[in-house]
C-alpha atoms as a PDB file:
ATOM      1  CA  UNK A   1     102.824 110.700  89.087  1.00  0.00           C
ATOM      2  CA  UNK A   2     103.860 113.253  86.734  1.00  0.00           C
ATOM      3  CA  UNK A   3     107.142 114.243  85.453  1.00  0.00           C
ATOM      4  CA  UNK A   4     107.529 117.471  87.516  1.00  0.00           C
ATOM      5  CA  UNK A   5     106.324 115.733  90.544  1.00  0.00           C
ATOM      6  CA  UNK A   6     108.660 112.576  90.088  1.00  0.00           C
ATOM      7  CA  UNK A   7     111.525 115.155  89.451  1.00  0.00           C
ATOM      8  CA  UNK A   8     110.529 116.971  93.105  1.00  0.00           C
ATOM      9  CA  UNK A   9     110.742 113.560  94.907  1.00  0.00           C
ATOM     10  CA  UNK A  10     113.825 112.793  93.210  1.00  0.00           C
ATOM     11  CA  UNK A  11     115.471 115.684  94.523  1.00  0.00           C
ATOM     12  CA  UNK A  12     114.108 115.021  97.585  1.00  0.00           C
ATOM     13  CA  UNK A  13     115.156 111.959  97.688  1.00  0.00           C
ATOM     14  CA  UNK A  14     119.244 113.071  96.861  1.00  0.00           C
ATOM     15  CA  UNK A  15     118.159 115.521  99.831  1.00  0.00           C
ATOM     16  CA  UNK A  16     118.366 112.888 102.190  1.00  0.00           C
ATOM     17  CA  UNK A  17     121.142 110.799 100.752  1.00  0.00           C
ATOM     18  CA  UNK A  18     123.417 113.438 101.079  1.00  0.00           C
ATOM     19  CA  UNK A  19     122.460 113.785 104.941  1.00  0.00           C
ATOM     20  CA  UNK A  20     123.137 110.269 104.963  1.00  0.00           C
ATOM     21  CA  UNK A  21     125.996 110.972 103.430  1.00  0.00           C
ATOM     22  CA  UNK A  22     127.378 113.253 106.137  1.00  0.00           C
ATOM     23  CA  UNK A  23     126.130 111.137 109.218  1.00  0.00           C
ATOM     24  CA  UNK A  24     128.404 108.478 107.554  1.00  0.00           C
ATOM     25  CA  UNK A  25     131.265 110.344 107.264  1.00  0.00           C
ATOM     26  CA  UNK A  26     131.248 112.087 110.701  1.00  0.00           C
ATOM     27  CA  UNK A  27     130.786 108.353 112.645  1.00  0.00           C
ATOM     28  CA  UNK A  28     133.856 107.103 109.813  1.00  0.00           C
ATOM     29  CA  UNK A  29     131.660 104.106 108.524  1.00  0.00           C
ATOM     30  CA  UNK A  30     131.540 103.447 104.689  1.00  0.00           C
ATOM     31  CA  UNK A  31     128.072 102.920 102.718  1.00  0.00           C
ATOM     32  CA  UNK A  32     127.486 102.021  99.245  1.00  0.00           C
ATOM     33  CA  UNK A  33     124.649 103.002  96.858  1.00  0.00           C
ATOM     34  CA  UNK A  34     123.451  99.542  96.017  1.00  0.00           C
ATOM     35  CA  UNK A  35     120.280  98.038  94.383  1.00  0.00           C
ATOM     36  CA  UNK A  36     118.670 100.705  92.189  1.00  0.00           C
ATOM     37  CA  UNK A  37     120.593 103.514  93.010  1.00  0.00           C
ATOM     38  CA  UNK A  38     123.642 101.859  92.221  1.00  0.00           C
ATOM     39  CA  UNK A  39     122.354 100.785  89.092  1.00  0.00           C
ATOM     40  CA  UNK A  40     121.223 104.326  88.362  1.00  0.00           C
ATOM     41  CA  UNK A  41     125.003 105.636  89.188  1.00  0.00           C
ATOM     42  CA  UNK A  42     126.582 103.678  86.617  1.00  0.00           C
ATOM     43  CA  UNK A  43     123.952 103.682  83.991  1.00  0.00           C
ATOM     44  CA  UNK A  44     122.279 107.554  84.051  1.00  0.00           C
ATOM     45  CA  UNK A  45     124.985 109.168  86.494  1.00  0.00           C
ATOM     46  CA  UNK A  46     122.007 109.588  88.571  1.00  0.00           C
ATOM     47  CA  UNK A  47     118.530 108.420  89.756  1.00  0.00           C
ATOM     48  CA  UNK A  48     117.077 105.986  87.169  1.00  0.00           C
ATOM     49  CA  UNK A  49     114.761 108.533  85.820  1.00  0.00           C
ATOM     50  CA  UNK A  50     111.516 106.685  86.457  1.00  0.00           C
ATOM     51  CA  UNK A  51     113.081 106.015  90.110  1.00  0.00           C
ATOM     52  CA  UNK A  52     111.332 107.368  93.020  1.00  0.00           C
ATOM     53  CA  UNK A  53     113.935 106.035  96.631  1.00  0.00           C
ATOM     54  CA  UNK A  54     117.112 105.031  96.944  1.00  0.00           C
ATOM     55  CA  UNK A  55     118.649 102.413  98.464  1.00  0.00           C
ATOM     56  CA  UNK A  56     122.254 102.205 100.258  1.00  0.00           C
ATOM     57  CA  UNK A  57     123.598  99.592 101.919  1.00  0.00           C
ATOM     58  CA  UNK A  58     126.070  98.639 104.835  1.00  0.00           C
ATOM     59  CA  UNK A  59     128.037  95.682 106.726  1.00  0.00           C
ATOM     60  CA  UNK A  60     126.106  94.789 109.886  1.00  0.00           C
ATOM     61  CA  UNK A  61     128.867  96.294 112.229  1.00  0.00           C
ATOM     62  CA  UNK A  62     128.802  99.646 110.051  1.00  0.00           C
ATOM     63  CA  UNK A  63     125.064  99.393 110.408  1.00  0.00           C
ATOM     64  CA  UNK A  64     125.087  99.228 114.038  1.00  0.00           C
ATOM     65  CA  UNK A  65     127.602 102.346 113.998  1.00  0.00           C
ATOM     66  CA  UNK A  66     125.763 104.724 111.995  1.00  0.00           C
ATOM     67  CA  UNK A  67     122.516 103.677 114.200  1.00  0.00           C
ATOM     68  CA  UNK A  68     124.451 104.345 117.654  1.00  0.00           C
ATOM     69  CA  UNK A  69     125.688 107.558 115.935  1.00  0.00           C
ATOM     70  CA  UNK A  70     122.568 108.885 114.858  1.00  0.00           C
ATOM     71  CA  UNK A  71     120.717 108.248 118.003  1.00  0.00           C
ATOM     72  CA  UNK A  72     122.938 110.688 119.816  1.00  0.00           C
ATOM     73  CA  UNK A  73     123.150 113.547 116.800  1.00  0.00           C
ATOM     74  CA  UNK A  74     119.788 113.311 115.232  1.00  0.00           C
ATOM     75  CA  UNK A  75     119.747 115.505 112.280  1.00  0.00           C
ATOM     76  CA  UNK A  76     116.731 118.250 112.460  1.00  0.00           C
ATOM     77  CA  UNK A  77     114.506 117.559 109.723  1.00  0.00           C
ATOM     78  CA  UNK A  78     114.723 113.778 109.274  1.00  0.00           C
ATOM     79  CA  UNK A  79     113.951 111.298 111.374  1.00  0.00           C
ATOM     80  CA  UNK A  80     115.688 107.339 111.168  1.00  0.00           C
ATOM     81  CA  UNK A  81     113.013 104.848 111.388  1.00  0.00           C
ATOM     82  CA  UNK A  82     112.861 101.657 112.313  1.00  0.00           C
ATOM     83  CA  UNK A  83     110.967  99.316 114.838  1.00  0.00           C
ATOM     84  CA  UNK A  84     112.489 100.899 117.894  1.00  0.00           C
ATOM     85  CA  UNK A  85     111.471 104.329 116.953  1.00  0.00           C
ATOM     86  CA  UNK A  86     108.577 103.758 115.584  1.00  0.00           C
ATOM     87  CA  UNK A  87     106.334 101.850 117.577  1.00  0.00           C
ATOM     88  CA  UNK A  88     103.617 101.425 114.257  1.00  0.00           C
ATOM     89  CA  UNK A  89     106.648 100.526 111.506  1.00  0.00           C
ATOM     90  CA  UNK A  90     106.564  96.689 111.104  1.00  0.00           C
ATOM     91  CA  UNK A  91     108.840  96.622 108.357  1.00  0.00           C
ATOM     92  CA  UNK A  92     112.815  95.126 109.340  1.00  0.00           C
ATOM     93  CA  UNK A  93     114.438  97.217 106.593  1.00  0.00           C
ATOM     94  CA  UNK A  94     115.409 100.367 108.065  1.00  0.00           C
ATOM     95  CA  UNK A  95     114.859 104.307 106.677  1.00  0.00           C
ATOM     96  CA  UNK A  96     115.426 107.686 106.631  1.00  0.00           C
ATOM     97  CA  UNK A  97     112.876 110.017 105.884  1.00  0.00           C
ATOM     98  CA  UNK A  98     112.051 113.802 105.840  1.00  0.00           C
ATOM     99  CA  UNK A  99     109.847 115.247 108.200  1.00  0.00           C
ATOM    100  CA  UNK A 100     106.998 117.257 106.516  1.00  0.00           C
ATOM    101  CA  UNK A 101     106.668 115.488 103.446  1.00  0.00           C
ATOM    102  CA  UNK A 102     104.440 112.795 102.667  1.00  0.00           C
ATOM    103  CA  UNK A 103     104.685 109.684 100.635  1.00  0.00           C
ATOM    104  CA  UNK A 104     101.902 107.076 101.339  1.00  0.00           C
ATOM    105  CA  UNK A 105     101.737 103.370  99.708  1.00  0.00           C
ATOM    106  CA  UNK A 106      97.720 102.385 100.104  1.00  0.00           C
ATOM    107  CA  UNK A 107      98.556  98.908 101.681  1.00  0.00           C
ATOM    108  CA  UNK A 108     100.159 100.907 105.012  1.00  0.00           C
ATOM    109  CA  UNK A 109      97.905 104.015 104.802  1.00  0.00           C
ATOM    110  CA  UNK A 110      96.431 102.798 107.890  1.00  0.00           C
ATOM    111  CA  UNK A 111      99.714 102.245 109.861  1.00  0.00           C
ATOM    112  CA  UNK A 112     100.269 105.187 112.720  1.00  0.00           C
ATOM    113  CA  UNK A 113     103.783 105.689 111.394  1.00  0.00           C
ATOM    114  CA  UNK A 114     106.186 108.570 109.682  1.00  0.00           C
ATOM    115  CA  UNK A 115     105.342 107.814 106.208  1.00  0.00           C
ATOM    116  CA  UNK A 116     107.555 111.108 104.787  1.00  0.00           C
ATOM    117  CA  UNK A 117     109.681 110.054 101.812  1.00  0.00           C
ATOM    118  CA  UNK A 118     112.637 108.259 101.873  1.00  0.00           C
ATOM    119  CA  UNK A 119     115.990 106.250 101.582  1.00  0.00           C
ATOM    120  CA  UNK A 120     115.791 102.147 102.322  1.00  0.00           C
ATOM    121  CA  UNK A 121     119.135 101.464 104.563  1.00  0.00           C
ATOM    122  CA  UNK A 122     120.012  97.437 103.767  1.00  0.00           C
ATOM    123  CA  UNK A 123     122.513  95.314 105.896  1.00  0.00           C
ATOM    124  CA  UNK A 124     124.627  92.810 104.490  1.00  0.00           C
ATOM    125  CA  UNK A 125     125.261  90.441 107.219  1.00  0.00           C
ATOM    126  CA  UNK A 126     127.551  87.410 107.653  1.00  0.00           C
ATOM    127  CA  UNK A 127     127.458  84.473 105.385  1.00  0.00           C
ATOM    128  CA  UNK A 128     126.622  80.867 106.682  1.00  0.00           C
ATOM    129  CA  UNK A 129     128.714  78.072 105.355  1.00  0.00           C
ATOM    130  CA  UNK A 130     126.198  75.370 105.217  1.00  0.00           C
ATOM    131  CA  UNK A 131     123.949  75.939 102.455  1.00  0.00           C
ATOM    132  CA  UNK A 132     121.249  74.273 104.717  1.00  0.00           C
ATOM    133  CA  UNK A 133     120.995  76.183 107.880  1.00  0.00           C
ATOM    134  CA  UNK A 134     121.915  79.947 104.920  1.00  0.00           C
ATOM    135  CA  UNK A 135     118.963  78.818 103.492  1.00  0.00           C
ATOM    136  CA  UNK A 136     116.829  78.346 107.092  1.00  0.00           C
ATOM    137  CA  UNK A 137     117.631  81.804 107.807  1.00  0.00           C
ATOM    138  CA  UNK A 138     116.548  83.297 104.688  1.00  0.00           C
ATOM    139  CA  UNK A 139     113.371  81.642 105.263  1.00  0.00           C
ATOM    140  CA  UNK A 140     112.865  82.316 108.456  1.00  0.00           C
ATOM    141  CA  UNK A 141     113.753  85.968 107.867  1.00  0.00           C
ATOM    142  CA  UNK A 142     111.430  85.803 104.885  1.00  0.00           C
ATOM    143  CA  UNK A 143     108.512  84.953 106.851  1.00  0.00           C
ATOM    144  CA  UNK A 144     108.552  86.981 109.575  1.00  0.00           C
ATOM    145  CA  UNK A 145     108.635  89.807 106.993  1.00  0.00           C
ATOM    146  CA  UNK A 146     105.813  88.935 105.714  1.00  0.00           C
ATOM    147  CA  UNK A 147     104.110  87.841 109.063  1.00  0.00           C
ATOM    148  CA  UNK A 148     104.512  91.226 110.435  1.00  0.00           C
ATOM    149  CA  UNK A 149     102.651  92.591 106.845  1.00  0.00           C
ATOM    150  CA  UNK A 150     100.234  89.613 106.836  1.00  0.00           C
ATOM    151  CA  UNK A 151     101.074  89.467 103.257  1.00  0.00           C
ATOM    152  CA  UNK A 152      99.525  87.027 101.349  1.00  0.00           C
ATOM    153  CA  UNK A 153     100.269  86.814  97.361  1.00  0.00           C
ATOM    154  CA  UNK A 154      97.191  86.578  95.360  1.00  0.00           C
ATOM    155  CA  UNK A 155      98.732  83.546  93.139  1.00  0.00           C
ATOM    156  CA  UNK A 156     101.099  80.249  93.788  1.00  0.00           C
ATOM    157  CA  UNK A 157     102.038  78.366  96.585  1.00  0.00           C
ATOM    158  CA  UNK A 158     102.087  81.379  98.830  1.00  0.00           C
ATOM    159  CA  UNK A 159      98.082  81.298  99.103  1.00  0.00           C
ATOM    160  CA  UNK A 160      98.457  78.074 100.513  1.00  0.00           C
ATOM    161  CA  UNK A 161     101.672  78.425 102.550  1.00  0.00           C
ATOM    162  CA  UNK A 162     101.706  82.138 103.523  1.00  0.00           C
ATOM    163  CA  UNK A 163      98.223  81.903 105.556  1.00  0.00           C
ATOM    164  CA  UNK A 164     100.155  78.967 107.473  1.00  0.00           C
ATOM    165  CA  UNK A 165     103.553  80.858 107.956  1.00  0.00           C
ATOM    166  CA  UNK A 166     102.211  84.080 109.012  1.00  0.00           C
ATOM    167  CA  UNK A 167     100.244  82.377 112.195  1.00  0.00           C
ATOM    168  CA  UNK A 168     103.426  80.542 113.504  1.00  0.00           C
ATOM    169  CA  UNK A 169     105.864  83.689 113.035  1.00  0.00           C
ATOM    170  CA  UNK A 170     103.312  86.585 113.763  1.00  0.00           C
ATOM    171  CA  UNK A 171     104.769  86.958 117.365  1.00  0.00           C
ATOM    172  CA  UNK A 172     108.296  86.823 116.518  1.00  0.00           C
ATOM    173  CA  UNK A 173     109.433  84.232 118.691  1.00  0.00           C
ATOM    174  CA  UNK A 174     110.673  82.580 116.176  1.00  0.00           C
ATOM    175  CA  UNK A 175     112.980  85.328 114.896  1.00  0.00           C
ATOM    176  CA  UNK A 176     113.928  86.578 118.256  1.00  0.00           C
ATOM    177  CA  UNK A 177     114.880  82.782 119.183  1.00  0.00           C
ATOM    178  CA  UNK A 178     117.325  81.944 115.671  1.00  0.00           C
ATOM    179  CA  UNK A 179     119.073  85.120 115.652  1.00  0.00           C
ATOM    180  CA  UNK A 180     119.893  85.491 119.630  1.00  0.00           C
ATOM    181  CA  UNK A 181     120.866  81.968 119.981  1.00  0.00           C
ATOM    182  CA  UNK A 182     121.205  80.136 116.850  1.00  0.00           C
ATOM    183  CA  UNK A 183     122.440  82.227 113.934  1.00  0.00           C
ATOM    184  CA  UNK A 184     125.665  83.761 116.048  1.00  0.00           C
ATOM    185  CA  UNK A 185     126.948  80.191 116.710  1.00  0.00           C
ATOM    186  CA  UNK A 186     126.798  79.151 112.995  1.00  0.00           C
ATOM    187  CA  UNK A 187     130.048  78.877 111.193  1.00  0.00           C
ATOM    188  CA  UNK A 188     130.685  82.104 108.796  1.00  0.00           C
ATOM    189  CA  UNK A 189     132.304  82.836 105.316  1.00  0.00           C
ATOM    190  CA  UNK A 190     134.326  85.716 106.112  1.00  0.00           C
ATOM    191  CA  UNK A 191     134.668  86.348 102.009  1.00  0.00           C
ATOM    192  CA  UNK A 192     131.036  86.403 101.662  1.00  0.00           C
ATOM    193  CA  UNK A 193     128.136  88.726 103.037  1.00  0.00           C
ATOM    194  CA  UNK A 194     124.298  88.796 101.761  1.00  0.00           C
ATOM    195  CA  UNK A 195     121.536  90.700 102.541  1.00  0.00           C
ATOM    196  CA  UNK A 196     119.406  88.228 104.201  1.00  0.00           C
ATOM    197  CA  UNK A 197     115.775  90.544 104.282  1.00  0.00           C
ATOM    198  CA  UNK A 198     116.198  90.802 100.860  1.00  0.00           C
ATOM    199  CA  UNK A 199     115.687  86.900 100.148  1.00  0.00           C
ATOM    200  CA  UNK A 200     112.725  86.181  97.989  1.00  0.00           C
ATOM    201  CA  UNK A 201     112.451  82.444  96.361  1.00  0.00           C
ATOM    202  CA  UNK A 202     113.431  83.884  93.655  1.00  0.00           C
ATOM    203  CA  UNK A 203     116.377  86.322  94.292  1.00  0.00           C
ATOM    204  CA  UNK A 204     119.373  85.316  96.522  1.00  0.00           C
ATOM    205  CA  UNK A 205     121.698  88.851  97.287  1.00  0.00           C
ATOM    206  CA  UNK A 206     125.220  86.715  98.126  1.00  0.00           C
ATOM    207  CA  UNK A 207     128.110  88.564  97.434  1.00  0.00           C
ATOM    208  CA  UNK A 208     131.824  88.357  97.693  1.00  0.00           C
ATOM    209  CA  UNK A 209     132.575  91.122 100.754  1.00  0.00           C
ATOM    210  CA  UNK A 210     135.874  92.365  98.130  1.00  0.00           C
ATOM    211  CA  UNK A 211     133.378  93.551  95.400  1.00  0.00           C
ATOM    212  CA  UNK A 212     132.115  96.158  98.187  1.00  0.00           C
ATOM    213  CA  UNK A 213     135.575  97.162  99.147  1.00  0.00           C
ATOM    214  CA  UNK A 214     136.683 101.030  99.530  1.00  0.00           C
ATOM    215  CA  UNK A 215     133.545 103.052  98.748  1.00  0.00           C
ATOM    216  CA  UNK A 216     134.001 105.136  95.049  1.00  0.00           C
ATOM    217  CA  UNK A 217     132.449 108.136  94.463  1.00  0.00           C
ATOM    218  CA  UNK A 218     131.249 109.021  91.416  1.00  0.00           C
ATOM    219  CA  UNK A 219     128.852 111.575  89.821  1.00  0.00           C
ATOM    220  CA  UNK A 220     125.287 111.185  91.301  1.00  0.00           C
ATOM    221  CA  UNK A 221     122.813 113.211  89.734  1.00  0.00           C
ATOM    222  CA  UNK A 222     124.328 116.969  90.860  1.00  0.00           C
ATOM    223  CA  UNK A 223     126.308 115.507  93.478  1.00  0.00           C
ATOM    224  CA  UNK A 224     129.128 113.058  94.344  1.00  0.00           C
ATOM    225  CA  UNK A 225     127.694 109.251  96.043  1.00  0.00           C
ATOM    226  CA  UNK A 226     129.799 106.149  96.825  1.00  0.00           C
ATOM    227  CA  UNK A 227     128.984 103.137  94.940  1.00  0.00           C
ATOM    228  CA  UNK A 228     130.714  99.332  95.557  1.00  0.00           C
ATOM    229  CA  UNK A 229     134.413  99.381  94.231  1.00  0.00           C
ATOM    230  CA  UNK A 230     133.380  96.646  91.963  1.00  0.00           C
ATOM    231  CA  UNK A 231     130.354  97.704  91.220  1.00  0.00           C
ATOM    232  CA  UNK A 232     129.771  95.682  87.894  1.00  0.00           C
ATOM    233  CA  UNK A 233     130.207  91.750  89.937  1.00  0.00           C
ATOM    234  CA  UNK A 234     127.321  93.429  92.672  1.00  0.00           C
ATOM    235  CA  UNK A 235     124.909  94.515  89.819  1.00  0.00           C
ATOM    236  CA  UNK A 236     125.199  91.571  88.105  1.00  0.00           C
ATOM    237  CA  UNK A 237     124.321  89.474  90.528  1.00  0.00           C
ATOM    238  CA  UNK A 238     121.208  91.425  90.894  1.00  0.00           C
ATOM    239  CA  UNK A 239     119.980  92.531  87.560  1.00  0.00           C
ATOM    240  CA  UNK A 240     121.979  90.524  85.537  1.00  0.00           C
ATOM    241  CA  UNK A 241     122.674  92.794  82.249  1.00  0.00           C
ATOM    242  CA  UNK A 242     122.106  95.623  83.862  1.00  0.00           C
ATOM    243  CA  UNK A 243     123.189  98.023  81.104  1.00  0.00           C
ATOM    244  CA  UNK A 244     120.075  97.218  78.667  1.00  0.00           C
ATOM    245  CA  UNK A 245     116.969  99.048  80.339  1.00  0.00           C
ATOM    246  CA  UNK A 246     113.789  97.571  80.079  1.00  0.00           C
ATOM    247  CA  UNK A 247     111.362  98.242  77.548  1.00  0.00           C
ATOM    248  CA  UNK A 248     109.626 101.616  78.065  1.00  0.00           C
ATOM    249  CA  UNK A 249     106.238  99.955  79.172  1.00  0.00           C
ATOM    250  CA  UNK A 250     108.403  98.656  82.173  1.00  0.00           C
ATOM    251  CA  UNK A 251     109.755 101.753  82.667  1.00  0.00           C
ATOM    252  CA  UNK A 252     108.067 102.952  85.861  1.00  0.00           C
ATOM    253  CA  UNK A 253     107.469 102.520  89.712  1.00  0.00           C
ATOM    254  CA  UNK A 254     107.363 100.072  91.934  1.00  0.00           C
ATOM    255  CA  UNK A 255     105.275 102.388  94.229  1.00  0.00           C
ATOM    256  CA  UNK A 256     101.633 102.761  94.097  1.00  0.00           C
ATOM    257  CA  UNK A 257     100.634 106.090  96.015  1.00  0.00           C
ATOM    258  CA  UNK A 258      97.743 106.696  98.226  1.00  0.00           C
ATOM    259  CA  UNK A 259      99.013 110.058  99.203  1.00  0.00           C
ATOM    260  CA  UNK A 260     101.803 112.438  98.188  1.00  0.00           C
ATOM    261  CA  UNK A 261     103.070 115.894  99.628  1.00  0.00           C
ATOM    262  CA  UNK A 262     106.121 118.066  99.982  1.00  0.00           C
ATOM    263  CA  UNK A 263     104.711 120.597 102.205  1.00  0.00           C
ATOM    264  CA  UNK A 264     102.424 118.334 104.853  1.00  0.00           C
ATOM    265  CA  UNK A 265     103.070 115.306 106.810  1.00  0.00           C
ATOM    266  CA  UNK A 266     100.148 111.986 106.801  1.00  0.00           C
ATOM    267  CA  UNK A 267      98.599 110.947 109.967  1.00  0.00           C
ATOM    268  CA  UNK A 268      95.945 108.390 109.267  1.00  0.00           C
ATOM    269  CA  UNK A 269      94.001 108.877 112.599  1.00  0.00           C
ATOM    270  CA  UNK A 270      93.888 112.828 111.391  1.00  0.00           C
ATOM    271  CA  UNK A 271      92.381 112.212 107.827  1.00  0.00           C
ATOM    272  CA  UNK A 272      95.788 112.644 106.615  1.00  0.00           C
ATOM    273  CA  UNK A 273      97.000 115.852 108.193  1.00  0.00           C
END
């Protein structure tokens, strides 16, 4: 992607995040940038300038607020999707995107879904006491991710394991069973939170729920977004130091594109129009 393009989507991108913006405040929940975006607040004042989304995050009962809300004051133009409105999205973390634009990774090119850019929306949900059954969830969460993808890593254990796991949680049963019956009845930490669809074997997202606290806004690019209060204890638990970039070979994407357009939405079963 060029620069002038990657500057387009970026704006784009603070497009929607300050719809999101607005939705929030009009249903009186509070959001924080988080994950990349937050990181790009504090260190550029902006979008990490290699960036291409943003991410935001919410506690579960904010989540299910800003959901109801939006369902009955959809904003023209942008469209919330997740696997209730959009029978061919199989993916559990939730987004907004804007209608009449395209932005189209080549492992879902073939999904019948709204694939206009976007913002990710993360929950952070309650926090398990035993470090056990935390852990069971994470898992369990994990794989039915990738059992709705049928993702299978090309290296490791996953080969082995993943081919395994995706058979027994492809229906969802499984989920469906452990968070309807099981995961309500499980003893909480009400000063912790963590983003459970974000667990990877190798990244846990636990946080203390005081490091969110009131939502600051600070200078975003050309506007004004909320980021944690503490936002230095949540960004350190992700990216550790977080103020040293990487090197510049490092510096780019973590999206490979199949298809990209400001002007025309994708529709696989159309050839792309």
């Amino acid at each position: 992607m060029d620069n002038a393009t990657l500057k387009r989507v970026q704006q784009t991108v603070d497009e929607i995040l300050l719809v999101i913006d607005r939705q929030a405040k009009a249903c009186g929940v509070p959001y924080y940038l988080f994950y990349g975006s937050a990181l790009g607040a504090v260190r550029h004042h902006g979008v990490i300038p290699w960036d291409d989304d943003a991410d935001i995050v919410l506690f579960r009962k904010d989540f299910e607020k800003l959901r109801a809300y939006w369902a009955e004051h959809p904003v023209e133009g942008y469209f919330y999707q997740d696997i209730m409105t959009d029978p061919g999205y199989h993916i559990k973390i939730t987004k907004i995107r804007k209608n009449g634009t395209a932005f189209v990774e080549p492992q879902i090119k073939d999904c019948d879904m709204h694939h206009g850019m976007f913002v990710d929306i993360f929950v952070l949900d309650d926090y398990v006491q035993n470090t056990f059954l935390r852990r069971l969830t994470e898992y369990i969460t994990m794989f039915d991710y990738n059992a709705e993808r049928q993702y299978v890593p090309d290296y490791g254990s996953g080969r082995f394991i993943y081919p395994i796991t995706n058979k027994l949680f492809k229906s969802g049963k499984i989920f469906r069973f452990w968070y309807r019956k099981v995961f309500p009845k499980l003893k909480k930490d009400d000063g912790m939170c963590s983003d459970i669809a974000s667990f990877t074997n190798s990244h846990r997202y636990d946080f203390k729920r005081e490091w969110l606290g009131e939502p600051r806004y600070v200078p975003y690019d050309d506007i004004s977004l909320p980021i944690p209060a503490n936002a230095d204890k949540c960004l350190t638990v992700c990216y550790g130091d977080y103020m040293t970039p990487p090197p510049p070979e490092a510096q780019v994407s973590n999206h490979k594109l199949y298809r990209i357009s400001f002007e025309e939405e994708y529709h696989p079963e159309k050839g792309g129009h």
